[in-house]
Each structure stands twice: as C-alpha cells, then as structure tokens.
Protein backbone atom coordinates (compact mmCIF):
# COMPACT_ATOMS: atom_id res chain seq x y z
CA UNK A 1 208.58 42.27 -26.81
CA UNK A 2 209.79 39.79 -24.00
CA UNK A 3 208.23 39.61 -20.71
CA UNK A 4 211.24 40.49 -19.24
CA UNK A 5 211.24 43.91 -21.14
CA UNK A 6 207.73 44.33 -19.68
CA UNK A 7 208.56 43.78 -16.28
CA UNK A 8 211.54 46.30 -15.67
CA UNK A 9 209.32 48.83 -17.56
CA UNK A 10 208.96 51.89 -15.84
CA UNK A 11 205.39 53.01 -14.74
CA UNK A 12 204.10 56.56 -14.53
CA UNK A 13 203.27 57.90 -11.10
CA UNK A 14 200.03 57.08 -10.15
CA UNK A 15 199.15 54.51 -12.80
CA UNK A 16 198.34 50.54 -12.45
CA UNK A 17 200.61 48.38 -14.75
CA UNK A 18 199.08 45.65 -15.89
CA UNK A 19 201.42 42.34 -14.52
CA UNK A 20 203.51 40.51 -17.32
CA UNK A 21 202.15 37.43 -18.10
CA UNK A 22 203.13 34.21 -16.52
CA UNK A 23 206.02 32.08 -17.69
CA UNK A 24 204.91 29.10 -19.42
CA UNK A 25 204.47 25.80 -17.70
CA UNK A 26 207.27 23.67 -18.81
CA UNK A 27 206.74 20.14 -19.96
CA UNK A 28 207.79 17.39 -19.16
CA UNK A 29 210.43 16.95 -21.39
CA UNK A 30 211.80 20.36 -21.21
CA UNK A 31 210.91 24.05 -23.16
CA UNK A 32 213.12 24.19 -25.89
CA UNK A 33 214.78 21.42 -26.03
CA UNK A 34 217.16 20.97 -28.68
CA UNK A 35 217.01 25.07 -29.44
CA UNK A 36 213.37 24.67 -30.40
CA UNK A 37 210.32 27.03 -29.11
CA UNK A 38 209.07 25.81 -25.79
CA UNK A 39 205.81 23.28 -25.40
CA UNK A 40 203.16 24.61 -23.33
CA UNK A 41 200.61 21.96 -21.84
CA UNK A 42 198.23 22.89 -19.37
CA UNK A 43 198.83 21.06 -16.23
CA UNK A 44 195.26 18.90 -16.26
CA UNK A 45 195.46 17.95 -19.80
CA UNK A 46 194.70 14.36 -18.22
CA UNK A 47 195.42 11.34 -20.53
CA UNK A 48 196.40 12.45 -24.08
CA UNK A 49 195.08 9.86 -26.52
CA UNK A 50 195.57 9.12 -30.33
CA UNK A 51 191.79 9.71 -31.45
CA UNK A 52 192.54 8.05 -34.84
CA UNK A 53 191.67 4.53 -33.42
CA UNK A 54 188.13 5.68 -31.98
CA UNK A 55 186.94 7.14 -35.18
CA UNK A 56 184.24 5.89 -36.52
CA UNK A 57 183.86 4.07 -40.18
CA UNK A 58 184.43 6.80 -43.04
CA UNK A 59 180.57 5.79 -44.62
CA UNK A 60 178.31 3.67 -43.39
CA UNK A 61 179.69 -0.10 -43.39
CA UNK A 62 177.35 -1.98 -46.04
CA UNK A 63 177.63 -5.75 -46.68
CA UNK A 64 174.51 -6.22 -48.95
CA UNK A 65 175.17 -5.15 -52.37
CA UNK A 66 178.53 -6.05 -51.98
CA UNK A 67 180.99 -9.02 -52.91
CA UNK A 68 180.76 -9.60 -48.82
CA UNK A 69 177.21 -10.88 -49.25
CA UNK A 70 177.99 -14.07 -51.10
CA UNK A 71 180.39 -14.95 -48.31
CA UNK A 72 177.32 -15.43 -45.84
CA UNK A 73 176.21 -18.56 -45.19
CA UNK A 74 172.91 -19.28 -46.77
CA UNK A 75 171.37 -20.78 -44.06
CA UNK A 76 172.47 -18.01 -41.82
CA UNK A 77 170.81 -15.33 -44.44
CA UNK A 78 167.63 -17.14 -44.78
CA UNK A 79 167.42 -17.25 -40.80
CA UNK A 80 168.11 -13.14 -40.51
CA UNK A 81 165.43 -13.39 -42.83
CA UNK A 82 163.04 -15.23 -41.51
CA UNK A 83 163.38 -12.97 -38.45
CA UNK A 84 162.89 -9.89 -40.38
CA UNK A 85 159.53 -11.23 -42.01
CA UNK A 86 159.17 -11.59 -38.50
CA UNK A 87 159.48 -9.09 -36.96
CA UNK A 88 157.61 -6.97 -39.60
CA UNK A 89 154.26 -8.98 -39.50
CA UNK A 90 154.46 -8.30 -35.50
CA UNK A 91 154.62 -4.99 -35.96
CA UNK A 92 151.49 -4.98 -38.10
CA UNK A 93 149.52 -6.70 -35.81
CA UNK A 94 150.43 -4.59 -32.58
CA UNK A 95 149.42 -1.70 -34.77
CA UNK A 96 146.17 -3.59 -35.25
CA UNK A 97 145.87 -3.98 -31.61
CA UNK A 98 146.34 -0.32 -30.88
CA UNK A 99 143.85 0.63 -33.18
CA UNK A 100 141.54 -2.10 -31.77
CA UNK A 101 142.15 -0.64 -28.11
CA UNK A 102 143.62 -3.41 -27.34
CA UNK A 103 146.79 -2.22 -26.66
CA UNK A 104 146.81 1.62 -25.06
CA UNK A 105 149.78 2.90 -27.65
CA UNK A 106 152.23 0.99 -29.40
CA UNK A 107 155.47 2.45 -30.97
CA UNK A 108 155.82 0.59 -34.25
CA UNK A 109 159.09 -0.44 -35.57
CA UNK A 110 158.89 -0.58 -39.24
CA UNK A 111 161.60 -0.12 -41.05
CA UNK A 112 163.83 -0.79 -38.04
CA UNK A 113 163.89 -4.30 -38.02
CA UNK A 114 167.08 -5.04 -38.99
CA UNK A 115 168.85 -3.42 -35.87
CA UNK A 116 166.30 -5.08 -33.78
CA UNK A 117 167.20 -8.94 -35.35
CA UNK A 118 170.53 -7.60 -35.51
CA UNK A 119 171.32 -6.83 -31.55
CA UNK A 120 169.84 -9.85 -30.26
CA UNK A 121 171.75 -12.24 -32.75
CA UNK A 122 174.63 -10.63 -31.63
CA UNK A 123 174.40 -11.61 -27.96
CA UNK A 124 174.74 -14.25 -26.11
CA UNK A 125 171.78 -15.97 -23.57
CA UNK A 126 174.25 -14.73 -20.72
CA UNK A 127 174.18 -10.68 -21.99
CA UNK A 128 171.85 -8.14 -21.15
CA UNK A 129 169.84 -6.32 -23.12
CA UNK A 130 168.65 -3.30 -22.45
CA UNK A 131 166.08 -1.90 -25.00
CA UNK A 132 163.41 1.16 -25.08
CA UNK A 133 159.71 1.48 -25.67
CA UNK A 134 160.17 1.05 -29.59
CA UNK A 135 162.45 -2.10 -29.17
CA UNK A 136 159.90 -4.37 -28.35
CA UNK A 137 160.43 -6.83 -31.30
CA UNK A 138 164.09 -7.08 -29.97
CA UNK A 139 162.52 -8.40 -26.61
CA UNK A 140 159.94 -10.69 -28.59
CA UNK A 141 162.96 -12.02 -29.94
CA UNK A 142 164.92 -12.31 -26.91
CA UNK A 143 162.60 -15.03 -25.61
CA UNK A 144 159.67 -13.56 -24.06
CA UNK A 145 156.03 -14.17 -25.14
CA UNK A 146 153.96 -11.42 -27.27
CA UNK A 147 151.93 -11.23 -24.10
CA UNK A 148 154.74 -10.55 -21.88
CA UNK A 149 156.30 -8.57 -24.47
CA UNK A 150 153.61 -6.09 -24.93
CA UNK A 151 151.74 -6.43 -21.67
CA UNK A 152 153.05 -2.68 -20.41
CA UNK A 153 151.88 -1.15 -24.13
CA UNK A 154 148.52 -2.97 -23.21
CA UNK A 155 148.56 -0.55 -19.82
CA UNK A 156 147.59 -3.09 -17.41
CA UNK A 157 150.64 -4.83 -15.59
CA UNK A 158 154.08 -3.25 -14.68
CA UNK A 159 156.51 -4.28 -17.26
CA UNK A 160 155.01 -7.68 -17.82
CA UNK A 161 158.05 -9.85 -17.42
CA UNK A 162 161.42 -10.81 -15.15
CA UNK A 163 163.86 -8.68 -16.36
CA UNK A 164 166.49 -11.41 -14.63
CA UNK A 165 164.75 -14.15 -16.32
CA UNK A 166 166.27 -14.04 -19.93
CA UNK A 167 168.48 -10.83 -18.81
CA UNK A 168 166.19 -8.62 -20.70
CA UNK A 169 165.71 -4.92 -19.10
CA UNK A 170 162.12 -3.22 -18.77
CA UNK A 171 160.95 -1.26 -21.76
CA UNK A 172 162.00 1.73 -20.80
CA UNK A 173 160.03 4.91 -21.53
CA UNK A 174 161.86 7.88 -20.78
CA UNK A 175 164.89 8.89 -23.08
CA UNK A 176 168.29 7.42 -22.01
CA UNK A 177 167.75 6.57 -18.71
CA UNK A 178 168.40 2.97 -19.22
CA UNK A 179 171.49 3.65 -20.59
CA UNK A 180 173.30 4.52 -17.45
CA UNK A 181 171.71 1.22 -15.85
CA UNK A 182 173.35 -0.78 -18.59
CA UNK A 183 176.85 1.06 -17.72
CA UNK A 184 176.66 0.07 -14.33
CA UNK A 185 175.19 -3.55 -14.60
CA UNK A 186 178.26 -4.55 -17.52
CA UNK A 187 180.57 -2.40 -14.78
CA UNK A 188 179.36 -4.28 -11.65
CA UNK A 189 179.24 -7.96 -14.18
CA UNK A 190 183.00 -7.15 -14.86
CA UNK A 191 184.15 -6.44 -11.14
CA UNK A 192 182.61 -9.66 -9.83
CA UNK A 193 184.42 -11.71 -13.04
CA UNK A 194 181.06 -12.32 -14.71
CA UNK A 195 181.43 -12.88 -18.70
CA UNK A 196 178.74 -10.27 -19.67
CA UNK A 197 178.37 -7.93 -22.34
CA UNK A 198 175.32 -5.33 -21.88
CA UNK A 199 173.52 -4.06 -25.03
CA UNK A 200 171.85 -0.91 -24.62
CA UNK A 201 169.49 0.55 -27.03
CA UNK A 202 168.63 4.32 -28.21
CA UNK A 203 166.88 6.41 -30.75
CA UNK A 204 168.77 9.24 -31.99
CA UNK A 205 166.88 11.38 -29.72
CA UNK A 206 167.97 10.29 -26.92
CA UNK A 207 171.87 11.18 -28.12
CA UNK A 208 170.36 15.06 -26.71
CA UNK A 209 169.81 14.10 -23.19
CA UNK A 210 172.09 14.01 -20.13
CA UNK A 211 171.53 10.53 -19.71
CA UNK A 212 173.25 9.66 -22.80
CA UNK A 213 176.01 12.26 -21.82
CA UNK A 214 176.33 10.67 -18.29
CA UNK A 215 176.34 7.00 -19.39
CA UNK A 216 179.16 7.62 -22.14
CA UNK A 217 181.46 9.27 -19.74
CA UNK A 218 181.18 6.66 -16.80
CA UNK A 219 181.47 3.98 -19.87
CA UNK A 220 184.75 5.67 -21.28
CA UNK A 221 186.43 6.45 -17.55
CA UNK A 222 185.48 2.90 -16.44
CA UNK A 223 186.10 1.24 -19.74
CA UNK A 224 182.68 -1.10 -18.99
CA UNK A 225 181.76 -3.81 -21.59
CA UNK A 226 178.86 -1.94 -23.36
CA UNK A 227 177.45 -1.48 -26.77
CA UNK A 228 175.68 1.49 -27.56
CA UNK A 229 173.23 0.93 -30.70
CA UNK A 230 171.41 4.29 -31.56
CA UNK A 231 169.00 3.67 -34.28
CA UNK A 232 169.44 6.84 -36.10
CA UNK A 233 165.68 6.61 -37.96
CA UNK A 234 166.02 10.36 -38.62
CA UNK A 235 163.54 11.72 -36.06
CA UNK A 236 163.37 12.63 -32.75
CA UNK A 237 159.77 12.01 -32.59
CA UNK A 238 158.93 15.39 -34.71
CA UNK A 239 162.32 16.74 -35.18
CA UNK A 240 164.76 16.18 -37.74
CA UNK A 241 168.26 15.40 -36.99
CA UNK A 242 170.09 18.13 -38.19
CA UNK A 243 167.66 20.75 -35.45
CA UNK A 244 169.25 18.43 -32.19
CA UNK A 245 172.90 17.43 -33.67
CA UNK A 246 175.76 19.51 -35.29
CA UNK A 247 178.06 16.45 -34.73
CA UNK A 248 179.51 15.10 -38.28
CA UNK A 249 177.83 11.68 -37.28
CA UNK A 250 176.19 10.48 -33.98
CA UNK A 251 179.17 8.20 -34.08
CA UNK A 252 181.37 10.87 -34.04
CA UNK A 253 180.37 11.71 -30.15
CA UNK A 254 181.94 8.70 -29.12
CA UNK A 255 185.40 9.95 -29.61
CA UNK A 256 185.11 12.96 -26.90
CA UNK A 257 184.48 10.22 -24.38
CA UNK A 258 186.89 8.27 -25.06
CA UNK A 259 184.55 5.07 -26.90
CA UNK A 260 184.94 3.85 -30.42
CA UNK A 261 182.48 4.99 -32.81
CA UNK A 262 181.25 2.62 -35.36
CA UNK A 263 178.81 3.77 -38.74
CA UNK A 264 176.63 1.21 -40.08
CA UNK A 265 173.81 0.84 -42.82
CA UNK A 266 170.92 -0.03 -40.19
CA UNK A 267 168.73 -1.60 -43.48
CA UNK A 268 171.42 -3.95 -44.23
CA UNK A 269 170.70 -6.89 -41.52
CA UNK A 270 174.34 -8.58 -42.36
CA UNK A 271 176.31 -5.25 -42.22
CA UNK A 272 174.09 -4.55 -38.75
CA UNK A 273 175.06 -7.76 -37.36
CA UNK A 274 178.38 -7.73 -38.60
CA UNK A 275 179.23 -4.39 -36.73
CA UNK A 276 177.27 -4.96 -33.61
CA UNK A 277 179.13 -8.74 -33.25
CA UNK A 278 182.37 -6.76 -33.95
CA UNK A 279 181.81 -4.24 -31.04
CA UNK A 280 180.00 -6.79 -28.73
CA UNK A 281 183.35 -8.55 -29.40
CA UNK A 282 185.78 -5.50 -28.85
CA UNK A 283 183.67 -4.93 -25.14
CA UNK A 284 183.78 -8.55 -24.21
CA UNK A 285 187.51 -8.75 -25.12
CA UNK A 286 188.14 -5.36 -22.58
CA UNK A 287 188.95 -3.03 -25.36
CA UNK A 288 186.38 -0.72 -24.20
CA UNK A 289 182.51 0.26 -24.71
CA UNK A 290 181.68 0.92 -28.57
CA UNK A 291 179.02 3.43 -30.21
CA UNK A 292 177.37 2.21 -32.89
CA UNK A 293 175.38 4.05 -34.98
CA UNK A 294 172.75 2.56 -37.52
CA UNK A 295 171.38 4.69 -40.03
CA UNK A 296 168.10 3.73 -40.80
CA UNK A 297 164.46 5.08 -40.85
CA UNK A 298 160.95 4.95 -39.17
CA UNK A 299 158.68 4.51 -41.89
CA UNK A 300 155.34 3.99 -39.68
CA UNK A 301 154.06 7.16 -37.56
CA UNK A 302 156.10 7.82 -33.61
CA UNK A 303 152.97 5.86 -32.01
CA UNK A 304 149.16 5.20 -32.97
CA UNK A 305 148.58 8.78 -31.66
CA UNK A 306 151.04 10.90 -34.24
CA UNK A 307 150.43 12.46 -37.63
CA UNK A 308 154.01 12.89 -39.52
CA UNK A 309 152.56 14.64 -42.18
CA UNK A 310 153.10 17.29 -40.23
CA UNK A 311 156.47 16.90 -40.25
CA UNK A 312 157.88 14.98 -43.30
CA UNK A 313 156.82 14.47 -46.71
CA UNK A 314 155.19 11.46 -48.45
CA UNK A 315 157.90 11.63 -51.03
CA UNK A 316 160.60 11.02 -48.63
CA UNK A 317 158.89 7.91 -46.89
CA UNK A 318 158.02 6.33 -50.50
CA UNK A 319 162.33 6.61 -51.21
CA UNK A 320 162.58 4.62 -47.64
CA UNK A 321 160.25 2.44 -48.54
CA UNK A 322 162.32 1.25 -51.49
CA UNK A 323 165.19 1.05 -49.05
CA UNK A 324 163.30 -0.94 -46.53
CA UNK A 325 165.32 -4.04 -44.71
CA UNK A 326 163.03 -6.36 -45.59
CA UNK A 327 163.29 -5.40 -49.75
CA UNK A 328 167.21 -5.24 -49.68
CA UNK A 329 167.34 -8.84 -48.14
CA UNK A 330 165.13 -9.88 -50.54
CA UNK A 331 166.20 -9.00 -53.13
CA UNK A 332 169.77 -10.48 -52.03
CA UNK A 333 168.42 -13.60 -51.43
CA UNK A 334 166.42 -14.17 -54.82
CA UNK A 335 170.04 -12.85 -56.51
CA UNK A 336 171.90 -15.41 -54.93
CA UNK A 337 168.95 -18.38 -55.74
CA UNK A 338 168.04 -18.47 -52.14
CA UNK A 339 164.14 -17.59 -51.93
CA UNK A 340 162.58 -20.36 -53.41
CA UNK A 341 158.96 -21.46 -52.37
CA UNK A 342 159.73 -22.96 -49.42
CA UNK A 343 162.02 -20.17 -47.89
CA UNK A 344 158.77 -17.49 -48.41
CA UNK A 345 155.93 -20.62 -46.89
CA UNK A 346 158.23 -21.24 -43.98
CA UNK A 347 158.80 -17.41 -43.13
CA UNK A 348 154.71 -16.49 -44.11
CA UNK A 349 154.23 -19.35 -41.54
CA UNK A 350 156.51 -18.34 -39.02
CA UNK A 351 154.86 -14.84 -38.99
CA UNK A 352 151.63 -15.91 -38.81
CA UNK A 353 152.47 -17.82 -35.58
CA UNK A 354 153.43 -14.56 -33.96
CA UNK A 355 150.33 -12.59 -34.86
CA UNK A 356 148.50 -15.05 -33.88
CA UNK A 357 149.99 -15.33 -30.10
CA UNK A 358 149.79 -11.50 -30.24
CA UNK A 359 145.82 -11.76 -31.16
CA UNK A 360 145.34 -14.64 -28.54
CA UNK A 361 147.59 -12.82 -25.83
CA UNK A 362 144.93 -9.66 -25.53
CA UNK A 363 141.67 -11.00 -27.17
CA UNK A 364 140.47 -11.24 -23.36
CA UNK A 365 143.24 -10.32 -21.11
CA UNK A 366 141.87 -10.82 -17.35
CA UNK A 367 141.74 -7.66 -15.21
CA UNK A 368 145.10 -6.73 -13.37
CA UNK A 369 144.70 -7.28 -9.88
CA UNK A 370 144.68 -3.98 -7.69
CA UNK A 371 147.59 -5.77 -5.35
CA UNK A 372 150.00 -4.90 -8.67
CA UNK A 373 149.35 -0.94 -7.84
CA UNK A 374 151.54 -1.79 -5.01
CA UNK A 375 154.00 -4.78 -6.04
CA UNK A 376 157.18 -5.22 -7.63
CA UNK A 377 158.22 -1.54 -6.66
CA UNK A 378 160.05 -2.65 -3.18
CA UNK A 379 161.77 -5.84 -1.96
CA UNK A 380 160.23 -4.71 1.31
CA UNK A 381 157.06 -2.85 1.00
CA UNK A 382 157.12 0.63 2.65
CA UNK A 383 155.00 1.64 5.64
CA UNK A 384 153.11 4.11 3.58
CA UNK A 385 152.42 1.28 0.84
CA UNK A 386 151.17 -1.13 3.17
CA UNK A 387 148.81 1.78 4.41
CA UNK A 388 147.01 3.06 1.04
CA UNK A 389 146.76 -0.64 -0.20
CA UNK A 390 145.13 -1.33 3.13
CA UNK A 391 142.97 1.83 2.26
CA UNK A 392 142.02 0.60 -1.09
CA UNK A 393 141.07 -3.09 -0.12
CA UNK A 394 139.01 -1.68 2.59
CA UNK A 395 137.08 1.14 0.00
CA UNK A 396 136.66 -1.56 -2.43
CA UNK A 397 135.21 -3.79 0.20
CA UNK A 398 132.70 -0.70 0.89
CA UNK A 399 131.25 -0.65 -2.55
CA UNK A 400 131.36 -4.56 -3.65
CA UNK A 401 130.55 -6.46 -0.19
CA UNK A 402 130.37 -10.27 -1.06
CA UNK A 403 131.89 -9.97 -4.48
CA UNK A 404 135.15 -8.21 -3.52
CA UNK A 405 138.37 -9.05 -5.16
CA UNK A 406 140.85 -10.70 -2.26
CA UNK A 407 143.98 -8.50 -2.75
C-alpha cells in the first residue's frame, strides 16, 4: 500500500489515525533516477568513506620465518638483537630489585620486548614517545639512565626525568590517559609546522577505557600524526581478552574512527619494526594516525604483587615461552650463520652493563628531599602550596632542631 492510499483513507468517527509516514529524503542525485527505486540517506550521514583502505592486515604481518628475513641486513638484526638481550636482562634485574625492596613495584616486561625495541627504533630523536608504567625498557632505551628510568617504580621522586629532554612522556599509570596527551602534542607539533611524529603506547586493557575512545576520535577528526601501539599480551591485568573485546581484532576499532588498523606478530622484532616504521611513516607523511596492534604475551606476573595462577594456566605460559622474542630471533640468527661467539659475548656484555647501572642506581639512593612533595606540579606554585610546605619545614624544624633538612 502507498502512502498516498493511507492518507485519503477514511477514519471512523472518534478514532486517532495514525499519520502516514514521511516521504523519503531525496538524495542528492535524485530518487529514482533512471526508473530505479529511490536512495534514502539520512541527512547527517557526515563523510561517507571507503573502509577497505583502513582495514587492518588479514593475519598478523610476520617477517621471521619468512623469505623477508634474509633480506635484513645482518648488522641491523644483530643490533635488534642485542637490544632484545637487552632489554630482557633489565627486566630481570628490576624484578630483583622489587623483590629486594628496592624498587616499591615494578611491572616486568618479559616477553614484550620486541614492541618495546621495536617503537623506539622506529622514531626519530625529534618524536615523542609516550609510554605507560610497563614500557619502561622503551624509555631505558630512549636515552635515559636506569636510575632515571625507574626512579618513580623506586617511589621516591616524581617521574624521575625531563620529559622535554629526550621527548620522552612520564610513565604513566592510569589506563589511556596519556593517549589523549599524545593526540594533542602531534596535533599542536603539526599546527606550528614542527616535523613530529608522537608514539603512544597501550596494553590491550586500556582499548576498554574512554580515554582510548576519546583519543581515537580527536586523532581521526583531526587527522594528527600518531601511532597507536597496543601490546595485545592477552590480559588486562586478570582478564582475558575475549571478557573486555567482541571486536574481530583490536585493530579492527580503528576503522569506526576513521584510523588505519595495522596487525602485527609483536614476537617478531623485524615484522614489529617493520609495521610500526610503516605507520610512523604513513603519520609523518599526513595520511593520518595508524593503530597498530601487536600480538604478543606477558609471560612474567602483572607486577611483583600478582599471582596469575589464578588466572591462567602453566601450560599456556610454557607454549609462550617457546614463542618468546628473544628464541625466534635466535634462532633466525644462528639459521642465517649470524650468532657466532662474538655476537652472544658482545650482547652478554652489553646486558650486564645495564644491570649493573640498575644495581648501582638504587644500592643507596639518597633520601628525596621533602621540597619535591611540592615541586614540579606548577610553573608558579599556588598560594595553598607555598602554605603547607611552609607548614612542613616549620613541623620538621620542631622535631629535628639543629639537624633539620633546609627545604
């Protein structure tokens, strides 16, 4: 039946007719054109977009394994895996610390690695990176000391270096919040015709929270030169993936904001780098932000203070294990004739340097001085700061006359 029909239809006395429905909006070029049925388009349908080109990688991209790997420079391989060896040994020994009580918690990253060497390869001095309280080998290996590094996992200074100094963002705690920051710093860097590329990094927990919701949206509307890299290590502290995402991929959510998604092997350090270079690349070139996702695993426990027995089998670690970056490149390396006695000393060696800059850097760390309770939060200190840290010189004064710290 036609609306029309509907319309002129009588009504019995005393009854409401319900009103025919509204003629659809045309579009723009025309209802029925050519004889055809008419196309109906809402009238905020906004920009209409081919999603084909955002979608990410059908499986995750690999390169070890592969007939890609033997392209790689050798000396370029042996580096990435120097870096892992790395990068592994200082996660050992900041778990040491922890269980010393030498650091108050530390987040390990085993397993991880290869994002972490990964990201920072990929950017230049001039980026900024932008990691979270597990990503602290990525800021070792942005330049910073161990003791620097992990002076806010030790609990006594702020963040423990100048985020402006090698454009390296505090560790930041809560999920996703930084990820907004790094929107607006590559969004502000672009408007004032700086060359810079922000990196941010994310667990695949933090794909759950507004932040991450927020930062995508205001990255897809603005088009902002930013890399998303959410280490997907299969746990959001306690909780499996599948209980916090029904997406087909965490890449996948980069196509309803308008980003391209990319899928990548997060074991394999040369398929890690190659993806994150590509979409660093893409964002410095103004093609838009990129979502990359890095499938990889957390074989050590959330922090020092968690049990994961409780939550995932011993089985399922031990198949990890045998998937771990460090084994794959490896076992790449002694395939191709590259490990040879002198590629193991010179990464042992390397390793042991770190640990023992990490053991130095809190055998004895001096007191923080109470004048950091009230630093580094203002340019300008506010009235009520200036007031309690006038308080708490004068209390402390009370109780240690003559012997009184001068803060």
């Amino acid at each position: 039946m036609g609306s029309g029909t509907a319309a002129s239809a009588p009504s019995a006395p005393g009854t409401a007719t319900a009103p025919a429905p509204s003629a659809p909006v045309a579009a723009a070029d025309g209802p029925g054109a050519g004889g055809g049925p008419a196309v109906w388009r809402p009238g905020a349908d906004g920009p209409l977009r081919d999603p084909a080109p955002l979608l990410p990688d059908p499986a995750p991209v690999r390169v070890l394994g592969t007939p890609a790997a033997d392209a790689v420079d050798p000396g370029w391989a042996r580096t990435l895996h120097q870096r892992l060896v790395v990068g592994r040994r200082f996660n050992e020994q900041a778990t040491a610390l922890a269980r010393q009580g030498r650091l108050a918690v530390y987040p390990s990253s085993t397993g991880q690695e290869a994002c972490q060497v990964a990201a920072v390869a990929a950017l230049r001095e001039t980026d900024w990176l932008f990691p979270t309280y597990r990503d602290t080998l990525a800021v070792f290996l942005r330049g910073h000391t161990a003791g620097e590094t992990l002076a806010l996992l030790h609990g006594a200074a702020h963040s423990g270096y100048d985020p402006r100094a090698r454009r390296t963002a505090p560790l930041c705690t809560p999920l996703a919040t930084h990820l907004p920051h790094a929107v607006g710093l590559a969004h502000a860097a672009r408007l004032r015709g700086d060359d810079v590329v922000a990196l941010a990094l994310a667990g695949d927990g933090a794909t759950s929270e507004g932040d991450f919701h927020e930062a995508l949206t205001f990255a897809g509307v603005l088009r902002a030169p930013v890399v998303f890299l959410v280490q997907n290590n299969g746990f959001a502290i306690s909780v499996p993936l599948a209980r916090q995402n029904a997406a087909p991929t965490l890449a996948h959510k980069a196509v309803g904001y308008g980003l391209r998604g990319r899928l990548v092997e997060g074991n394999d350090v040369l398929a890690t780098y190659r993806v994150v270079a590509e979409a660093v690349a893409h964002a410095r070139a103004g093609r838009g932000p990129v979502l990359v996702e890095a499938i990889t695993y957390r074989i050590d426990p959330h922090t020092n203070a968690d049990d994961p027995r409780r939550y995932r089998a011993d089985e399922e670690v031990a198949l990890w294990r045998e998937h771990d970056p460090v084994t794959l490149m490896e076992a790449h390396l002694g395939a191709a004739g590259l490990l040879d006695d002198a590629t193991v000393r010179e990464a042992a060696q390397a390793a042991d340097r770190v640990a023992a800059e990490q053991r130095a850097a809190f055998a004895d760390p001096p007191p923080p001085s109470a004048r950091q309770l009230f630093g580094h939060v203002y340019a300008r200190p506010t009235p009520h700061l200036r007031e309690q840290a006038a308080e708490l010189a004068a209390w402390r004064r009370s109780f240690a006359a003559g012997t009184e710290e001068e803060t």
